[in-house]
Protein backbone atom coordinates (compact mmCIF):
# COMPACT_ATOMS: atom_id res chain seq x y z
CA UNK A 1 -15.34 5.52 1.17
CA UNK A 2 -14.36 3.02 3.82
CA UNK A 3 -12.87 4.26 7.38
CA UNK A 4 -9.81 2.28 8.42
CA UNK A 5 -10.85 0.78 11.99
CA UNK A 6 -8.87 2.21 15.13
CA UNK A 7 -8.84 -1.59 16.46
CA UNK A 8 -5.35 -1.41 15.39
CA UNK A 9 -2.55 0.64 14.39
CA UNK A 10 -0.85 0.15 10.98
CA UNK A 11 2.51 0.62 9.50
CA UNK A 12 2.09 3.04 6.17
CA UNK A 13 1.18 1.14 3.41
CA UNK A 14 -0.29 -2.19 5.33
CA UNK A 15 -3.35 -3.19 5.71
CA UNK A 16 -4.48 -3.25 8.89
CA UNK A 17 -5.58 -6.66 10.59
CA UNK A 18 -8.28 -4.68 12.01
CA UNK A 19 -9.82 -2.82 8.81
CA UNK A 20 -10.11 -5.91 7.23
CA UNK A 21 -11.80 -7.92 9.94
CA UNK A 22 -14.41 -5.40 10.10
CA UNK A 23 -15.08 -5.17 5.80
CA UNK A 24 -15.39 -8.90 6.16
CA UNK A 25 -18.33 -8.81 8.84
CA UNK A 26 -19.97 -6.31 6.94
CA UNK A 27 -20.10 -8.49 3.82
CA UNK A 28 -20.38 -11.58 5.53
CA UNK A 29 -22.77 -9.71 8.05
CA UNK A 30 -21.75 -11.23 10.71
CA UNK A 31 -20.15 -10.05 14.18
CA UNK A 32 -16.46 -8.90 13.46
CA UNK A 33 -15.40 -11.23 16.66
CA UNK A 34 -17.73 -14.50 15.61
CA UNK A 35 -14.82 -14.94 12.63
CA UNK A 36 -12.47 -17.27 13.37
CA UNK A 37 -9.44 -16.28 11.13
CA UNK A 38 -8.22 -19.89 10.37
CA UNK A 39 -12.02 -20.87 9.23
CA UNK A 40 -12.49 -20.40 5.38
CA UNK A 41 -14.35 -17.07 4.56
CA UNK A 42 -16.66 -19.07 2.12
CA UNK A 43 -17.98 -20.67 5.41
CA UNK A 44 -19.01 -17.63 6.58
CA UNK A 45 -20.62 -16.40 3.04
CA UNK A 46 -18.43 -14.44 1.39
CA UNK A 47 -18.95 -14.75 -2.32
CA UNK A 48 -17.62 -13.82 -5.64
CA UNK A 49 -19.54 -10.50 -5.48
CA UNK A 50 -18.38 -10.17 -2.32
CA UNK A 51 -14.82 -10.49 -3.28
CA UNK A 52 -14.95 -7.89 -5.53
CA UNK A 53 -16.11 -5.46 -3.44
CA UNK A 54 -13.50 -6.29 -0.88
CA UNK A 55 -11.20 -5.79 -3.77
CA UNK A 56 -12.55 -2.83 -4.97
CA UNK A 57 -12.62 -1.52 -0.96
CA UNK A 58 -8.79 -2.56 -0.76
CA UNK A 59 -8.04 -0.54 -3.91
CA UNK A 60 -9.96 2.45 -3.07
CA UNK A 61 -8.32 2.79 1.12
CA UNK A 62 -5.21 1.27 1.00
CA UNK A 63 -4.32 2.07 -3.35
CA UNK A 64 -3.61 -2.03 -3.78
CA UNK A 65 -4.28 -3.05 -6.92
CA UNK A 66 -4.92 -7.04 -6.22
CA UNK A 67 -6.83 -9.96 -8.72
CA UNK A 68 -9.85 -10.31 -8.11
CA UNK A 69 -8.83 -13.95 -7.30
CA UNK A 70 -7.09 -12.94 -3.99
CA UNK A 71 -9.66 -14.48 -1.76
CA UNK A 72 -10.00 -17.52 -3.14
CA UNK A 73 -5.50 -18.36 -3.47
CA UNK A 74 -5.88 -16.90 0.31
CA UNK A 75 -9.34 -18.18 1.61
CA UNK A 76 -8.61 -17.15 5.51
CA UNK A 77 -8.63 -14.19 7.21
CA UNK A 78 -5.24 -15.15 8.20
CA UNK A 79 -3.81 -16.19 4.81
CA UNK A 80 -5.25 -13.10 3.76
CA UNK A 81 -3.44 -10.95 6.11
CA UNK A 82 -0.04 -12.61 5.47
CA UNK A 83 -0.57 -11.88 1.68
CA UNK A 84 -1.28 -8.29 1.58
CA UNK A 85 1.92 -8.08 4.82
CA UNK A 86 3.60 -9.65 1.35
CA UNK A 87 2.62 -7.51 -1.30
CA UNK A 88 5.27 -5.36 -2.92
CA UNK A 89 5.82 -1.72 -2.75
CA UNK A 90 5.00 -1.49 -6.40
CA UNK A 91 1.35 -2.73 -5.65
CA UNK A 92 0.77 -0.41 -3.02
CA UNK A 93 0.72 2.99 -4.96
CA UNK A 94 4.56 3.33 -3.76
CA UNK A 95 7.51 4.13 -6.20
């Protein structure tokens, strides 16, 4: 089970900015603050398998059921931020 990072606070049901900085350097291992959030993550090396697990890590903290395609429709840290701000309710484990 992954911690949620205290680099930032989050408002119930978001992911925050923070969180998924830090699972990105992990996978990509790479300093959290040598990302660039505007650079494509497959620059850095994040891969399909990769993906997954970030998937997989999203489901299992935050209960967001997302495709397996997310990172690739939203290849940036900051696309991929904006898209999970975006997700609906229903996708977040909320009635």
């Amino acid at each position: 089970m992954t911690a949620p990072t205290s680099r930032d606070a989050a408002r119930p049901g978001l992911v925050p900015h923070g969180w998924l900085l830090d699972r990105i350097s992990l996978y990509v291992k790479r300093p959290a603050e040598s990302i660039d959030p505007g650079v494509p993550l497959a620059e850095y090396g994040l891969d399909s398998v990769c993906a997954l697990g970030l998937c997989g890590d999203l489901e299992e903290e935050f209960g967001l059921a997302v495709e397996p395609t997310l990172l690739w429709d939203h290849p940036t840290l900051e696309r991929l931020t904006a898209r999970l701000v975006e997700l609906p309710d229903a996708l977040r484990g909320r009635p």
